[in-house]
PDB file of N, CA and C in Angstrom:
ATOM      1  N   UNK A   1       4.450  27.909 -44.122  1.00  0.00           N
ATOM      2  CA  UNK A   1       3.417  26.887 -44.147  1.00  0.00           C
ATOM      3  C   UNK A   1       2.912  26.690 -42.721  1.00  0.00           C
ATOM      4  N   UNK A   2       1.606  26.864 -42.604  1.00  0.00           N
ATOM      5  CA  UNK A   2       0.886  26.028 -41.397  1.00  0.00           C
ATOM      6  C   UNK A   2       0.493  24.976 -41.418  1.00  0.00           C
ATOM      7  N   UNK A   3       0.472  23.953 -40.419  1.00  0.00           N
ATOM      8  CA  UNK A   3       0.038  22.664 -40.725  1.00  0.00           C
ATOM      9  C   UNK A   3      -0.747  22.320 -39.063  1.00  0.00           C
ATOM     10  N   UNK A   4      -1.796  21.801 -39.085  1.00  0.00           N
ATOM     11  CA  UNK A   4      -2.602  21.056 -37.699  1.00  0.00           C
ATOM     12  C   UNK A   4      -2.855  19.699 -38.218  1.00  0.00           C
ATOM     13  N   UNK A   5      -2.605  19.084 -37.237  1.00  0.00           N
ATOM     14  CA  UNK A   5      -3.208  17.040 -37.516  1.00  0.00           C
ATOM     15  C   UNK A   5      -4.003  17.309 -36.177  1.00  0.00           C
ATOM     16  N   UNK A   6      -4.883  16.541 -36.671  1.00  0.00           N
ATOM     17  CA  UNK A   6      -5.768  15.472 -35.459  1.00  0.00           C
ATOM     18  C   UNK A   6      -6.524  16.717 -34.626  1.00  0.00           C
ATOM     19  N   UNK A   7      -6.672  18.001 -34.537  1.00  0.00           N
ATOM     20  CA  UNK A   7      -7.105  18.716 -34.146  1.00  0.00           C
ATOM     21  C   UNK A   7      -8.550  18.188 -33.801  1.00  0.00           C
ATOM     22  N   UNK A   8      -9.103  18.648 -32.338  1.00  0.00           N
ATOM     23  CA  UNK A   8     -10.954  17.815 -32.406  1.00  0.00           C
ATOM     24  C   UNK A   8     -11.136  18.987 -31.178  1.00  0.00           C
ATOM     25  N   UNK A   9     -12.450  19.402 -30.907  1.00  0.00           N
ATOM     26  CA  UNK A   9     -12.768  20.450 -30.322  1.00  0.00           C
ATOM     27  C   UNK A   9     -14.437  20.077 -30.110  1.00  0.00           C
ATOM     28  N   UNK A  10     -14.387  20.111 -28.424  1.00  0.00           N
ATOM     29  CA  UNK A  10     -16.018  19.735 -28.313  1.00  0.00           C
ATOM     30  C   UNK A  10     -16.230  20.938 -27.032  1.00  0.00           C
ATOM     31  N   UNK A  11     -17.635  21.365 -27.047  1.00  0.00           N
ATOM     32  CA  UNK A  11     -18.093  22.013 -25.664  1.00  0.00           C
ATOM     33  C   UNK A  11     -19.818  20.840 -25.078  1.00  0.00           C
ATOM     34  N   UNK A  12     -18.996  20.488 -24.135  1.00  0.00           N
ATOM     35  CA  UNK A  12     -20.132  19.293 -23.056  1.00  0.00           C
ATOM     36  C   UNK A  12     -20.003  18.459 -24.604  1.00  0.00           C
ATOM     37  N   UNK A  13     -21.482  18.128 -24.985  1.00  0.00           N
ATOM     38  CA  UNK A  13     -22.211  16.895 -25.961  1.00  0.00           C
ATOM     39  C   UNK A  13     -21.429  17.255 -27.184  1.00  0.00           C
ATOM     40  N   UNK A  14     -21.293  18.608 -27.326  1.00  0.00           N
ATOM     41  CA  UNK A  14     -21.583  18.987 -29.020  1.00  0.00           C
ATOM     42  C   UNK A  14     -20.429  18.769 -29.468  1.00  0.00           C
ATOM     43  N   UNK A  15     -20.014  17.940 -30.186  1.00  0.00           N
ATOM     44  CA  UNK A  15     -18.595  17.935 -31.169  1.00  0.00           C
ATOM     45  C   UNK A  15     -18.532  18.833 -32.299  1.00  0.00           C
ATOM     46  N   UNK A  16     -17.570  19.725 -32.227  1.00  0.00           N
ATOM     47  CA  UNK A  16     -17.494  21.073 -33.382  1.00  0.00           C
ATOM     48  C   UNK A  16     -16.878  20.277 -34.788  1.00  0.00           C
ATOM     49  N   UNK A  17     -15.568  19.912 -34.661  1.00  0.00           N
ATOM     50  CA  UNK A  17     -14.979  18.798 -35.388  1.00  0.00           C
ATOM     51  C   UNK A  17     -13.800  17.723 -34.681  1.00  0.00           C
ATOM     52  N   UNK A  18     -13.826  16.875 -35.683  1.00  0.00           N
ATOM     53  CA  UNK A  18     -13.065  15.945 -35.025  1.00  0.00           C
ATOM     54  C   UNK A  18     -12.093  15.332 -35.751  1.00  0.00           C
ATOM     55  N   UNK A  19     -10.428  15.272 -35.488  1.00  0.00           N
ATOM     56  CA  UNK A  19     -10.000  14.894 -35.786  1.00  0.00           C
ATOM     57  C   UNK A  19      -9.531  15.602 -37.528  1.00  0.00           C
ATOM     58  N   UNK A  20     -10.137  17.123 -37.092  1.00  0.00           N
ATOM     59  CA  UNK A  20      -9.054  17.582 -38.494  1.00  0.00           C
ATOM     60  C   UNK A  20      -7.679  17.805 -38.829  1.00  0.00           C
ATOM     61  N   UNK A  21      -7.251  17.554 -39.775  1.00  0.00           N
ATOM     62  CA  UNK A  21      -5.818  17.674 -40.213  1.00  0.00           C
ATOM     63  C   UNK A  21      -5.735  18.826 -41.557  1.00  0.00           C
ATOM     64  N   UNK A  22      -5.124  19.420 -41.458  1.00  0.00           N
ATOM     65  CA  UNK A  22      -4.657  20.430 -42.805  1.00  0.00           C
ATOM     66  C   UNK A  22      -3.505  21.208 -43.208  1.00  0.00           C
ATOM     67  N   UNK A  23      -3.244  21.678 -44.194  1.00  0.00           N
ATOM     68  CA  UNK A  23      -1.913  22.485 -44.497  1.00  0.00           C
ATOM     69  C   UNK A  23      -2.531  24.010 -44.955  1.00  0.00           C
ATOM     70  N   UNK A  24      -1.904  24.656 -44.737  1.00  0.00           N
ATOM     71  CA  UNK A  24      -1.769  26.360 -45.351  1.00  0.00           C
ATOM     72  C   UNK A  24      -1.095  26.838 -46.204  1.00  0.00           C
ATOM     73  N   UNK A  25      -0.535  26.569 -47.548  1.00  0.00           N
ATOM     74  CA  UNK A  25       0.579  26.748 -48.187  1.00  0.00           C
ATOM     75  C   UNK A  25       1.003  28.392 -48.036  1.00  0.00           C
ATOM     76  N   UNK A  26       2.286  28.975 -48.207  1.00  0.00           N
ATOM     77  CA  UNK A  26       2.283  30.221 -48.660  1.00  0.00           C
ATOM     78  C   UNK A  26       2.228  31.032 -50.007  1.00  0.00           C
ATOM     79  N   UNK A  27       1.356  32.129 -49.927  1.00  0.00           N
ATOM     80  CA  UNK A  27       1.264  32.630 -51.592  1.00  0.00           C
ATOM     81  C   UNK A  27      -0.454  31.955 -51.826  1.00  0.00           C
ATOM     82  N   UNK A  28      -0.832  31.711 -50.811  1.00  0.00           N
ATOM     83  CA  UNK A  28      -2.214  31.133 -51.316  1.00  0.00           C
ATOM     84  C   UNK A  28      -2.972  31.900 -50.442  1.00  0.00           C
ATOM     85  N   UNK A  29      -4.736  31.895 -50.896  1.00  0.00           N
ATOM     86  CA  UNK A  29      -5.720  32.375 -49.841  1.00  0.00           C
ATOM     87  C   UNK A  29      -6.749  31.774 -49.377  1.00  0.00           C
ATOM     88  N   UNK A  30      -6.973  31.336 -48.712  1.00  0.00           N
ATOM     89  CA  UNK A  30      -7.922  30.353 -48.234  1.00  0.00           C
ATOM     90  C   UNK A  30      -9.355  30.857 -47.305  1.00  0.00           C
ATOM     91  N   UNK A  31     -10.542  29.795 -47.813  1.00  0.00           N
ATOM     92  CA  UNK A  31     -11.738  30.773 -47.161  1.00  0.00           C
ATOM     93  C   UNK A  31     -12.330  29.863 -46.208  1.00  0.00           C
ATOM     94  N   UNK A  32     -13.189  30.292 -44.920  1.00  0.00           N
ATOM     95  CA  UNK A  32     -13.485  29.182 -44.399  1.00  0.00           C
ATOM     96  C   UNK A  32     -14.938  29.394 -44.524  1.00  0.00           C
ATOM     97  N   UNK A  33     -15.648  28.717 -44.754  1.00  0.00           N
ATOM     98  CA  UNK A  33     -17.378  29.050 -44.592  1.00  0.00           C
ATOM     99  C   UNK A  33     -18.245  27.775 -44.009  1.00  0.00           C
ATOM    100  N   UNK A  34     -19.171  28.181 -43.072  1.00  0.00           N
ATOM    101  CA  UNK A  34     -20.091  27.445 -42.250  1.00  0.00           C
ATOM    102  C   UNK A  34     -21.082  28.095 -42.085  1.00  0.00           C
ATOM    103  N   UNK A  35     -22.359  26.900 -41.334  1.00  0.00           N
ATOM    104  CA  UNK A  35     -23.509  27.741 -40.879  1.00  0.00           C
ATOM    105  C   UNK A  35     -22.748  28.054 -39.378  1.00  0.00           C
ATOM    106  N   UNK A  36     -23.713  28.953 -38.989  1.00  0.00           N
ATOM    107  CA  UNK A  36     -23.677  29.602 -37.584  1.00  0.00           C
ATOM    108  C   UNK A  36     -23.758  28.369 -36.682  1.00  0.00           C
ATOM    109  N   UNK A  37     -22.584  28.813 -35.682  1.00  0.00           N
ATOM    110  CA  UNK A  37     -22.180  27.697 -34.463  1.00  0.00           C
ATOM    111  C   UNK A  37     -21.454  26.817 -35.060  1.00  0.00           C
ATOM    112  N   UNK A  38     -20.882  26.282 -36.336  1.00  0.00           N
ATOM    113  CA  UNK A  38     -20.115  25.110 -36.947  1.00  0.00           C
ATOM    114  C   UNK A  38     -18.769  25.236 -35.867  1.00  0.00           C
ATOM    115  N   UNK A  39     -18.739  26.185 -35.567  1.00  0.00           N
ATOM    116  CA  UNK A  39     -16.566  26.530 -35.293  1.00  0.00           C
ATOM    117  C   UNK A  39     -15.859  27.138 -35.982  1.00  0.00           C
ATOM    118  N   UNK A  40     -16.170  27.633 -36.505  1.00  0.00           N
ATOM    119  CA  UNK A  40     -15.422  28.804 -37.813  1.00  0.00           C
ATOM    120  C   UNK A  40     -14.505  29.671 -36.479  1.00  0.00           C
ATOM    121  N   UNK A  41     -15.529  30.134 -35.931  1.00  0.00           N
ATOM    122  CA  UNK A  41     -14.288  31.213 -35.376  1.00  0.00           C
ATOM    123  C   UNK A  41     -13.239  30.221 -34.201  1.00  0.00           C
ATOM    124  N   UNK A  42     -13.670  29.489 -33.365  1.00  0.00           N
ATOM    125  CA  UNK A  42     -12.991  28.828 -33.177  1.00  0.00           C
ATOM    126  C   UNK A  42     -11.874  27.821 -33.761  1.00  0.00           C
ATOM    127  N   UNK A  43     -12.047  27.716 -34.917  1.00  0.00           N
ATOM    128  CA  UNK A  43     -10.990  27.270 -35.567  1.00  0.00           C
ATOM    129  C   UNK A  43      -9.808  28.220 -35.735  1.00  0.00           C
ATOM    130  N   UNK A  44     -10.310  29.555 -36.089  1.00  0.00           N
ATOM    131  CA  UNK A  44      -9.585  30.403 -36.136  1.00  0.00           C
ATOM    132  C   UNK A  44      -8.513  30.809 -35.346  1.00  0.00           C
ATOM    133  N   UNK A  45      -9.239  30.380 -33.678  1.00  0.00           N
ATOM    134  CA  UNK A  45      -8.585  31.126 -32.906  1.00  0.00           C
ATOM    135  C   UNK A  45      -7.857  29.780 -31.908  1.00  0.00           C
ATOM    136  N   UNK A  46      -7.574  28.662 -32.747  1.00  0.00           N
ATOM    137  CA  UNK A  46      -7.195  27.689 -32.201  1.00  0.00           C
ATOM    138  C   UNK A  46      -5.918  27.777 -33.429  1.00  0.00           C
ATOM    139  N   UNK A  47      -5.975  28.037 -34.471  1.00  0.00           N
ATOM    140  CA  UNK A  47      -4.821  28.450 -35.294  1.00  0.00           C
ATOM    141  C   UNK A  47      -4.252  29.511 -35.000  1.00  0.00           C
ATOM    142  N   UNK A  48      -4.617  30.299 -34.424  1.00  0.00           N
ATOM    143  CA  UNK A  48      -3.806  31.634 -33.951  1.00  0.00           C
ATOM    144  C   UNK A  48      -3.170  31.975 -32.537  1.00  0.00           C
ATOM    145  N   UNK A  49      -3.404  30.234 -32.108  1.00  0.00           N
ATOM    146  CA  UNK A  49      -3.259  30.427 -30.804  1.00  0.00           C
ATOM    147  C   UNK A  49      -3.602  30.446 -29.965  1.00  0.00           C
TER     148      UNK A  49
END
């Protein structure tokens, strides 16, 4: 299981998100989808480390 609380991520003005929390169960697949610039990949790569 993965789990993030309170996670928030801004560059200067722009707030990407704020204050997310979530779980990852195992045995499951999960999708992420946004428009362009939301933070998708940055989310990614803030879960991976």
């Amino acid at each position: 299981m993965l789990t993030v609380s309170e996670v928030t991520k801004s560059y200067g003005g722009k707030v990407l998100f704020e204050s997310v929390s979530t779980s990852f169960d195992p045995g499951h697949r999960y999708g992420l989808t946004g428009a362009n610039g939301a933070g998708k990949s940055t989310f990614m790569k803030i879960l991976a480390g």
